[in-house]
Protein backbone atom coordinates (compact mmCIF):
# COMPACT_ATOMS: atom_id res chain seq x y z
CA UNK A 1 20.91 -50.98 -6.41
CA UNK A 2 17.61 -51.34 -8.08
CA UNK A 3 19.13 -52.65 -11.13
CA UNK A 4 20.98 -55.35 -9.25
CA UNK A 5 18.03 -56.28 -7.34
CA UNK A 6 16.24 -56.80 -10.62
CA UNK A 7 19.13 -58.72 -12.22
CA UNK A 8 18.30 -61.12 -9.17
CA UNK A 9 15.08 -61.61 -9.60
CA UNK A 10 15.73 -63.15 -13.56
CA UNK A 11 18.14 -64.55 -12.33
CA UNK A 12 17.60 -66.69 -9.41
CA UNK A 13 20.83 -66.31 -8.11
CA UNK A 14 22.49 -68.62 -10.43
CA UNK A 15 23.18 -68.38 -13.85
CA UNK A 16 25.48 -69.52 -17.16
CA UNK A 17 28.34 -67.18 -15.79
CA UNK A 18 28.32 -69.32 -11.98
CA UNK A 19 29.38 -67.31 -9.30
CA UNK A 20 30.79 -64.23 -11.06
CA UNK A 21 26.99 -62.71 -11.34
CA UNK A 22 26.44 -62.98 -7.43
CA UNK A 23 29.84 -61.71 -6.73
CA UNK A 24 29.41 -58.71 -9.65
CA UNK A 25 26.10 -57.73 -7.93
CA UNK A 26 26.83 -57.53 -4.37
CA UNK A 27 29.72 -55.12 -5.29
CA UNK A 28 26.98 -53.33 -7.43
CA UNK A 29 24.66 -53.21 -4.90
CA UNK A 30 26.87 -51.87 -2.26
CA UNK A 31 28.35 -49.20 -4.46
CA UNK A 32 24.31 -47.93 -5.04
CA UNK A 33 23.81 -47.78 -1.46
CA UNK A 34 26.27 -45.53 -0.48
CA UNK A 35 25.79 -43.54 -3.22
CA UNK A 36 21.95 -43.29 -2.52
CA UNK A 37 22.99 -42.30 1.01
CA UNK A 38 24.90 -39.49 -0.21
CA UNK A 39 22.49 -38.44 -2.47
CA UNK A 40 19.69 -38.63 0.34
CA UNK A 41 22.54 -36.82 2.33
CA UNK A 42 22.82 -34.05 -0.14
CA UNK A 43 18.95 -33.71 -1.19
CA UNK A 44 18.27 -33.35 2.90
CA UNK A 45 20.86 -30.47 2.63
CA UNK A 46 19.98 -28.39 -0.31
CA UNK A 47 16.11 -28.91 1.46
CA UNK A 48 17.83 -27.38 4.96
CA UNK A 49 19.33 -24.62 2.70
CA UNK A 50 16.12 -23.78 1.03
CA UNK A 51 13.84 -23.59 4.17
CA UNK A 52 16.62 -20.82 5.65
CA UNK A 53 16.03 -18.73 2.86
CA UNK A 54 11.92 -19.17 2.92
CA UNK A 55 9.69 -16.23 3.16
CA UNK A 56 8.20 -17.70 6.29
CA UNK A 57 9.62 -16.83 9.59
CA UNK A 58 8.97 -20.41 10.77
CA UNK A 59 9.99 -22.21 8.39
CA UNK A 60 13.70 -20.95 8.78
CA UNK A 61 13.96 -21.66 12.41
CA UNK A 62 12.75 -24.85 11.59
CA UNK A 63 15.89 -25.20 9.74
CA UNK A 64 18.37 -23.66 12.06
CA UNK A 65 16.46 -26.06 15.14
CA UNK A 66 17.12 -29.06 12.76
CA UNK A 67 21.13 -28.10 12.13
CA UNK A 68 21.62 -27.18 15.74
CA UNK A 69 20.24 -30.57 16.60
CA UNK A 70 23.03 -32.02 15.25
CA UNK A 71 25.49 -31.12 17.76
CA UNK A 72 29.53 -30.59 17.60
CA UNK A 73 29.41 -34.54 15.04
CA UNK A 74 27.36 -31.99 12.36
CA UNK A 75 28.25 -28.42 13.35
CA UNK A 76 30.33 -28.46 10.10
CA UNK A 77 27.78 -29.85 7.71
CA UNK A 78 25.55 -26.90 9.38
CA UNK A 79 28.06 -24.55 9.10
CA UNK A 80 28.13 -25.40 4.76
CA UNK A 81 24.76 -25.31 4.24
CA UNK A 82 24.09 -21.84 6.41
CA UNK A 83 27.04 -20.38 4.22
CA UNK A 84 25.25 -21.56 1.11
CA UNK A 85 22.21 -20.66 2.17
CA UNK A 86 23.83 -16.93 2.79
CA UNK A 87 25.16 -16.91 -0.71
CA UNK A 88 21.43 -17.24 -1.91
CA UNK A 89 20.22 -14.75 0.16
CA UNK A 90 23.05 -12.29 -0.71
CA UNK A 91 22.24 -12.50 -4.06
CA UNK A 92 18.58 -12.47 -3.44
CA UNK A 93 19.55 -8.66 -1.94
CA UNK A 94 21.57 -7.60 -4.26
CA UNK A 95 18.79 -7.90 -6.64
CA UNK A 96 16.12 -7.12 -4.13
CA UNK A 97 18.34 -3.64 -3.81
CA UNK A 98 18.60 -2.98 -7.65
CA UNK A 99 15.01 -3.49 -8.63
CA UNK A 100 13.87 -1.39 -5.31
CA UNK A 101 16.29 1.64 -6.46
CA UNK A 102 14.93 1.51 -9.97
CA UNK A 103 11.29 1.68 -9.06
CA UNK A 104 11.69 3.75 -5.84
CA UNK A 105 13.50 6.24 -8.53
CA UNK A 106 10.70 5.82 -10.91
CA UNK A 107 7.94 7.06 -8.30
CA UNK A 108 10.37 9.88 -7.10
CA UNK A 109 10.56 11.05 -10.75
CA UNK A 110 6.80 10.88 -10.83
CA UNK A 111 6.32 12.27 -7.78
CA UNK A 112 8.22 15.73 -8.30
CA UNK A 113 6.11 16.03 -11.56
CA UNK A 114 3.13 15.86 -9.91
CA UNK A 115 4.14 18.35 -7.62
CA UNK A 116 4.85 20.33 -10.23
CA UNK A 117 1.35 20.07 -12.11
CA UNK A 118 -0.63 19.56 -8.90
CA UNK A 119 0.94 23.44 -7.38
CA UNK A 120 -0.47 25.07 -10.53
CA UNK A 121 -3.44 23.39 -10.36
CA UNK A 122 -3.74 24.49 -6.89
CA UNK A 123 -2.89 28.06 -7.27
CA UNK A 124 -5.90 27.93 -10.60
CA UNK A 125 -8.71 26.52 -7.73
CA UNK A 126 -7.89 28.88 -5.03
CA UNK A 127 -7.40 31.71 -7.62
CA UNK A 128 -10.28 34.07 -8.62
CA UNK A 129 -11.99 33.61 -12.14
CA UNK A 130 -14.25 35.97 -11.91
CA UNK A 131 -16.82 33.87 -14.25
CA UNK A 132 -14.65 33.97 -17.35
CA UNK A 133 -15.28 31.01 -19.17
CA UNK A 134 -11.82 31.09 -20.32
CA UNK A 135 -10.13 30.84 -16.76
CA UNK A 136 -12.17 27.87 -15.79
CA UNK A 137 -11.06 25.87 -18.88
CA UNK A 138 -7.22 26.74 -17.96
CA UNK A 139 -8.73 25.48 -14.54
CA UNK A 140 -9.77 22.16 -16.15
CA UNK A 141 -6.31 21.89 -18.08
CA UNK A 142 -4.29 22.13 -15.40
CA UNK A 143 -5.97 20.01 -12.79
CA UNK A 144 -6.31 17.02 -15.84
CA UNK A 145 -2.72 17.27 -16.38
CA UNK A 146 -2.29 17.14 -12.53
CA UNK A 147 -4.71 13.79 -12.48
CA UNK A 148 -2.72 12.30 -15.22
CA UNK A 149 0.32 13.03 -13.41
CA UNK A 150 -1.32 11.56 -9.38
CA UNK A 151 -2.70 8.46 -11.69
CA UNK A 152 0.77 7.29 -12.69
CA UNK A 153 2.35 8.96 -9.28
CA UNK A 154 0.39 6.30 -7.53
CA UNK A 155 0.28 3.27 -10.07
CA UNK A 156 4.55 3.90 -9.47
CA UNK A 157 3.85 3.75 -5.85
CA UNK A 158 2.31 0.85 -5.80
CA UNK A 159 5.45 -0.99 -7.33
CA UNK A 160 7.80 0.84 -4.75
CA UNK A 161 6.23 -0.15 -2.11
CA UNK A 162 5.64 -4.10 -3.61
CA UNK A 163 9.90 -4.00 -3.88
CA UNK A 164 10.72 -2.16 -0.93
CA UNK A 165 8.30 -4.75 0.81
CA UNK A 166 10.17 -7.87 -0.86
CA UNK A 167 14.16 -6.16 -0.06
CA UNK A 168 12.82 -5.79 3.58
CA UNK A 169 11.63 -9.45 3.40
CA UNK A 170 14.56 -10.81 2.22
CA UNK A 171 17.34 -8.21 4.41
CA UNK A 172 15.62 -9.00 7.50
CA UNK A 173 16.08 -12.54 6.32
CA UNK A 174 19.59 -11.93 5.57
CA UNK A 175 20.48 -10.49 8.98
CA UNK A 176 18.86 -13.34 10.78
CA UNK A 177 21.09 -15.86 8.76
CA UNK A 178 24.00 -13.96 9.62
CA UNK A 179 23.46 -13.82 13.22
CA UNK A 180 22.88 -17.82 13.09
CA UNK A 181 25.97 -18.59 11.24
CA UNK A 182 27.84 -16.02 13.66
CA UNK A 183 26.87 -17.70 16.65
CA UNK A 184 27.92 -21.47 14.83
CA UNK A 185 31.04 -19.67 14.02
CA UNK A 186 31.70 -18.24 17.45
CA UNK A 187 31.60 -14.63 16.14
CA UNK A 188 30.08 -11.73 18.08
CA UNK A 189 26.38 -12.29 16.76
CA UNK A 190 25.42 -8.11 17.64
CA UNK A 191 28.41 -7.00 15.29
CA UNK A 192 26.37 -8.38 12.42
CA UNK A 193 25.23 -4.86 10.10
CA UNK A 194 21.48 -4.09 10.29
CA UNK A 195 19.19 -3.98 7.39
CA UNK A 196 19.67 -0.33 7.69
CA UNK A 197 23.06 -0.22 8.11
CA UNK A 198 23.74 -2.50 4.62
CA UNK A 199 21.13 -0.04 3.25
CA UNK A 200 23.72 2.74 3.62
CA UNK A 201 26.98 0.98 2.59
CA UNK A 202 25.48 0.67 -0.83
CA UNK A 203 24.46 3.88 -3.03
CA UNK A 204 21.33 2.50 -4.24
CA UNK A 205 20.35 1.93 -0.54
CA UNK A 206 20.74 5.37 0.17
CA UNK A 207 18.91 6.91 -2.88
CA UNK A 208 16.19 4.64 -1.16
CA UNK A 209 17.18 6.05 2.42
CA UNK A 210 16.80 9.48 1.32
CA UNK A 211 13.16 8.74 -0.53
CA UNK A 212 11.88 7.16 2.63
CA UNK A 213 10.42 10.38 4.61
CA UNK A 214 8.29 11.08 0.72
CA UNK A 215 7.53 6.94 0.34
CA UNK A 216 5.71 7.33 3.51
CA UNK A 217 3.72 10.11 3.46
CA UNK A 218 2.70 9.20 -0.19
CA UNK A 219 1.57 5.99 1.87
CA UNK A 220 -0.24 7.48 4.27
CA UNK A 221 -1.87 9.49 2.03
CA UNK A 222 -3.24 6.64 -0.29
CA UNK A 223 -4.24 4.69 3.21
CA UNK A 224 -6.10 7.81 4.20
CA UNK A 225 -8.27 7.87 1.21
CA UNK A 226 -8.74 4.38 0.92
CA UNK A 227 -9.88 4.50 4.71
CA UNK A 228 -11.98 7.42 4.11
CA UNK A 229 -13.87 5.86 1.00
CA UNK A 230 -14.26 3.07 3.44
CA UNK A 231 -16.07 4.40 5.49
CA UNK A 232 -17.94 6.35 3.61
CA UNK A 233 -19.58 3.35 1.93
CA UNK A 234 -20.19 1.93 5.24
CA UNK A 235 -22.50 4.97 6.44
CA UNK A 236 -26.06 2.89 5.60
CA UNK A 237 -27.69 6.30 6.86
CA UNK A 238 -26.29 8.48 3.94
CA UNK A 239 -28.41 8.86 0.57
CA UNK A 240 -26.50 6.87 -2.31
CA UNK A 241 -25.97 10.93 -3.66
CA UNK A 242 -24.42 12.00 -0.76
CA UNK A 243 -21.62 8.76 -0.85
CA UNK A 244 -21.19 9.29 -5.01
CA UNK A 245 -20.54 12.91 -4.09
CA UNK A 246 -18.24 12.17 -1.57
CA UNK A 247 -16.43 9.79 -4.00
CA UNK A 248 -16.22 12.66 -6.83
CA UNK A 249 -14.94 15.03 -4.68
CA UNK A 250 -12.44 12.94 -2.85
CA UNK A 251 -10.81 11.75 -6.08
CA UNK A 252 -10.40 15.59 -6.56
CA UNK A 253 -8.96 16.46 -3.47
CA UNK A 254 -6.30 13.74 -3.82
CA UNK A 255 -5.68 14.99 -6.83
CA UNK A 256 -4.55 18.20 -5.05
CA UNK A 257 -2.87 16.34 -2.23
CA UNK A 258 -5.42 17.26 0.41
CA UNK A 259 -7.08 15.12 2.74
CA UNK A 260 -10.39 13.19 2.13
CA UNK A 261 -13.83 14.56 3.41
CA UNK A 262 -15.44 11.78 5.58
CA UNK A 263 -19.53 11.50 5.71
CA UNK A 264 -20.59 12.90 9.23
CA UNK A 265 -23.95 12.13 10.18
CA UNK A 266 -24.35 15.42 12.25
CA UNK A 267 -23.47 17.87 9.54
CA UNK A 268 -25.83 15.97 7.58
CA UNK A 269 -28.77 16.67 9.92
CA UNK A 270 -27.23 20.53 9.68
CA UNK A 271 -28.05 20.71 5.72
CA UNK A 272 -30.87 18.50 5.94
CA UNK A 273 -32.90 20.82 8.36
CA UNK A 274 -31.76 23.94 6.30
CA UNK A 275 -32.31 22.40 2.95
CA UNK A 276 -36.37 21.41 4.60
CA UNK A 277 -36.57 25.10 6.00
CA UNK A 278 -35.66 26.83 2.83
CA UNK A 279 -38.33 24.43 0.98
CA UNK A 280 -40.94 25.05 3.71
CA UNK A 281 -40.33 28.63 4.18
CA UNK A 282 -39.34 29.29 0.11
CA UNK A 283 -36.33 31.19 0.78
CA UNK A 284 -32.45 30.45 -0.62
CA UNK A 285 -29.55 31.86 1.81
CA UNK A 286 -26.95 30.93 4.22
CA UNK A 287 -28.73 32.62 7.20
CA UNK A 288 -31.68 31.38 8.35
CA UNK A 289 -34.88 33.20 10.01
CA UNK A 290 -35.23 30.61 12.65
CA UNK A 291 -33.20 32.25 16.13
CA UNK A 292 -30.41 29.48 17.00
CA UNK A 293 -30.15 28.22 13.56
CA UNK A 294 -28.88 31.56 11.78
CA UNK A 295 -26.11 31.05 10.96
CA UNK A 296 -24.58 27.36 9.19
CA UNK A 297 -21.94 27.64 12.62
CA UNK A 298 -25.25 27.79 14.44
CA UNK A 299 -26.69 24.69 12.73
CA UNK A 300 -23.79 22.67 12.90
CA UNK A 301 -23.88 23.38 16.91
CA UNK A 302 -27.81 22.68 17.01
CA UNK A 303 -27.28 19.32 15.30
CA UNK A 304 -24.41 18.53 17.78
CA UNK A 305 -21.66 18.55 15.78
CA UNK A 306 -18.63 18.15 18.02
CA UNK A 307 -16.27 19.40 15.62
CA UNK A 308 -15.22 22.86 14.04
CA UNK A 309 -17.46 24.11 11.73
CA UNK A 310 -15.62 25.28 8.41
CA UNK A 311 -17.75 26.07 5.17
CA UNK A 312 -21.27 25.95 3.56
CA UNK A 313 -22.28 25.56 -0.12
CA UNK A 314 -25.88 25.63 -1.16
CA UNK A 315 -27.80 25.00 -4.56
CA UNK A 316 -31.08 25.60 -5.64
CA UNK A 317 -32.72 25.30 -8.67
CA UNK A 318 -36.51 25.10 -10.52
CA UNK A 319 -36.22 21.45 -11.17
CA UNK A 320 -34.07 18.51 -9.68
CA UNK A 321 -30.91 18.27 -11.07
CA UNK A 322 -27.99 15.76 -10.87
CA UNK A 323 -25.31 15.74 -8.46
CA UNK A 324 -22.69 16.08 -11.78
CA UNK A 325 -24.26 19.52 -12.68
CA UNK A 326 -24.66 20.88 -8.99
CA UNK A 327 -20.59 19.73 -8.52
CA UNK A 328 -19.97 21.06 -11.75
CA UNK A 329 -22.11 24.59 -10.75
CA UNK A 330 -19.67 24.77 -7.96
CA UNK A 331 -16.62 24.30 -9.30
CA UNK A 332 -16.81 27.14 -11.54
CA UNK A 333 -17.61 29.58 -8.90
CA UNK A 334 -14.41 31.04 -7.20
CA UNK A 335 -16.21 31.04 -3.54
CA UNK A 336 -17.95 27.52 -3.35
CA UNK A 337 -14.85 26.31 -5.11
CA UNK A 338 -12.69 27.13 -2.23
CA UNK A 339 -15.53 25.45 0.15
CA UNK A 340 -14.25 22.14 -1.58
CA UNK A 341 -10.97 22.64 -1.68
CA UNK A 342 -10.31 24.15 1.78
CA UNK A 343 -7.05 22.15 2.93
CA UNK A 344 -8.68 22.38 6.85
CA UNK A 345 -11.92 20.01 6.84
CA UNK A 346 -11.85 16.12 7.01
CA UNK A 347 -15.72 15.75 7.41
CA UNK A 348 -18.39 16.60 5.46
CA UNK A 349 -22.65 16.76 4.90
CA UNK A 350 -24.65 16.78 1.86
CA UNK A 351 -28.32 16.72 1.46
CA UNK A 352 -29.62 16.93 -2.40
CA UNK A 353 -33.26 18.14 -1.14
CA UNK A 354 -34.74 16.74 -3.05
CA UNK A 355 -32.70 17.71 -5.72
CA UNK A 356 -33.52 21.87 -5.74
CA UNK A 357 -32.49 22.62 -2.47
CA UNK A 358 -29.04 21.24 -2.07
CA UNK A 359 -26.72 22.02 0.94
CA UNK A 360 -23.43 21.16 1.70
CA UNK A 361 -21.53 21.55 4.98
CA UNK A 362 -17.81 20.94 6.09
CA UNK A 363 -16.07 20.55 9.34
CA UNK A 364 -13.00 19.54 11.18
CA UNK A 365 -13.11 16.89 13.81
């Protein structure tokens, strides 16, 4: 049409060939213009098909509102471009599905390794060493080949959980296309299969069926930790050594799949009274002279901690030392080891004393 229009314009409607040009454009023209309507036609329709297979909710019933709006005249122009838009989305699945099985399998590979490593490491922190320099470094070994293994456990989680998230975007958007194209159809729109229901009709949907109940306690897991390092940072009335120590010993404890310590302001006021006493009164022990405070269940009560008391570490020493040595200290003893390591607490205190008189208390809330 353009071209004709332009042939006009030079033109001037008249020309050396008379009145073939005029005649020889006008069928020109006419030809463009129903061409360009079903081009415009077609464009509007692979745009409708598009929409029904976005990621955004509204954005698809935007789609179906328009092709409903065109009544019984368009129901089959509807009905073609929610088929087409099902092939996408089929295929979308299928490769959703594949991708899903191969990095849900990946993670579950990774995941029974770690269990492996992280068990033996286990059994070497709550096992006695007696002080043998020896033990401890099999006790290093084995919980750095367990970190290795929880540092690519969780990198491979993080890639399940992106696919499973995108093949539950895009089934969910499947099952909603099928349930529109039922009801244009006339079909019964509740015998469409569920998400779950395709999931298990297809064997790499059940591999991913069966790693489900593991997927989401490795979630929950990694949310707990990030939540507890959260709000750990958060607790402006902890020293900067207590929330580092937190941090080193929560990576540890992950490590071992046990649950992170959170900062608890009352069990702080616990080892920061004892840690002042011992300095005052220049004495180093768990029980304490002062009646009510004896004992570090005593404390804990005294500072109105609500929770269950569960285990006390102390450290004292001539000169103030660094929170890497005092960890360190305690980690290679077999009793203050199992203080850290004690799958019952969630909450924990630490005051460095200024850094001779160190005290450590945890406790279950």
């Amino acid at each position: 049409m353009y071209w004709g229009m332009s042939l006009r314009r030079r033109s001037g409607g008249s020309s050396w060939l008379g009145i073939a040009v005029p005649a020889l454009l006008v069928g020109l023209g006419a030809g463009h213009v129903a061409r360009g309507a079903d081009e415009a036609k077609r464009l509007g329709h692979d745009r409708l098909e598009a929409m029904m297979v976005s990621a955004q909710a509204e954005t698809r019933e935007a789609a179906y509102a328009v092709g409903r709006s065109w009544g019984a005249a368009g129901a089959g122009d509807f009905r073609r471009i929610l088929w087409g838009a099902w092939e996408r989305r089929e295929s979308q699945f299928a490769k959703a599905l594949r991708e899903s099985a191969y990095d849900v399998g990946l993670f579950m590979s990774s995941h029974r390794n770690w269990q492996a490593l992280g068990h033996d490491a286990m059994v070497s922190v709550r096992s006695g060493l007696g002080g043998s320099g020896e033990m401890l470094g099999a006790l290093d070994r084995r919980f750095g080949e367990a970190e290795k293994a929880r540092v690519e456990m969780d990198a491979r989680l993080a890639r399940a959980l992106a696919a499973i998230e995108q093949l539950s975007a895009v089934g969910v958007g499947l099952v909603e296309l099928e349930g529109v194209l039922a009801g244009v159809e006339g079909r019964d729109a509740e015998a469409v299969p569920s998400f779950k229901a395709r999931l298990s009709a297809d064997p790499d949907g059940r591999a991913l069926l069966a790693a489900e109940a593991t997927l989401l306690r490795a979630r929950r897991t990694r949310d707990a930790h990030v939540e507890a390092a959260m709000h750990n940072r958060e607790q402006r009335w902890a020293s900067s050594t207590a929330q580092r120590f937190a941090t080193l010993l929560n990576r540890r404890r992950q490590v071992l799949g046990l649950e992170p310590l959170r900062l608890e302001r009352r069990l702080w006021e616990a080892c920061a009274s004892h840690t002042e006493e011992m300095r005052q009164l220049g004495y180093f022990d768990h029980k304490s002279p002062r009646p009510g405070r004896q004992t570090p269940g005593e404390r804990a009560q005294a500072a109105q901690f609500v929770g269950t008391f569960e285990g006390e570490n102390l450290y004292q020493s001539a000169r103030p030392e660094a929170l890497e040595r005092v960890f360190r200290s305690w980690w290679a003893s077999d009793r203050h080891r199992q203080v850290l390591f004690a799958s019952r607490p969630n909450r924990m205190g630490l005051d460095p004393g200024g850094g001779t008189h160190w005290a450590l208390m945890t406790g279950r809330m």
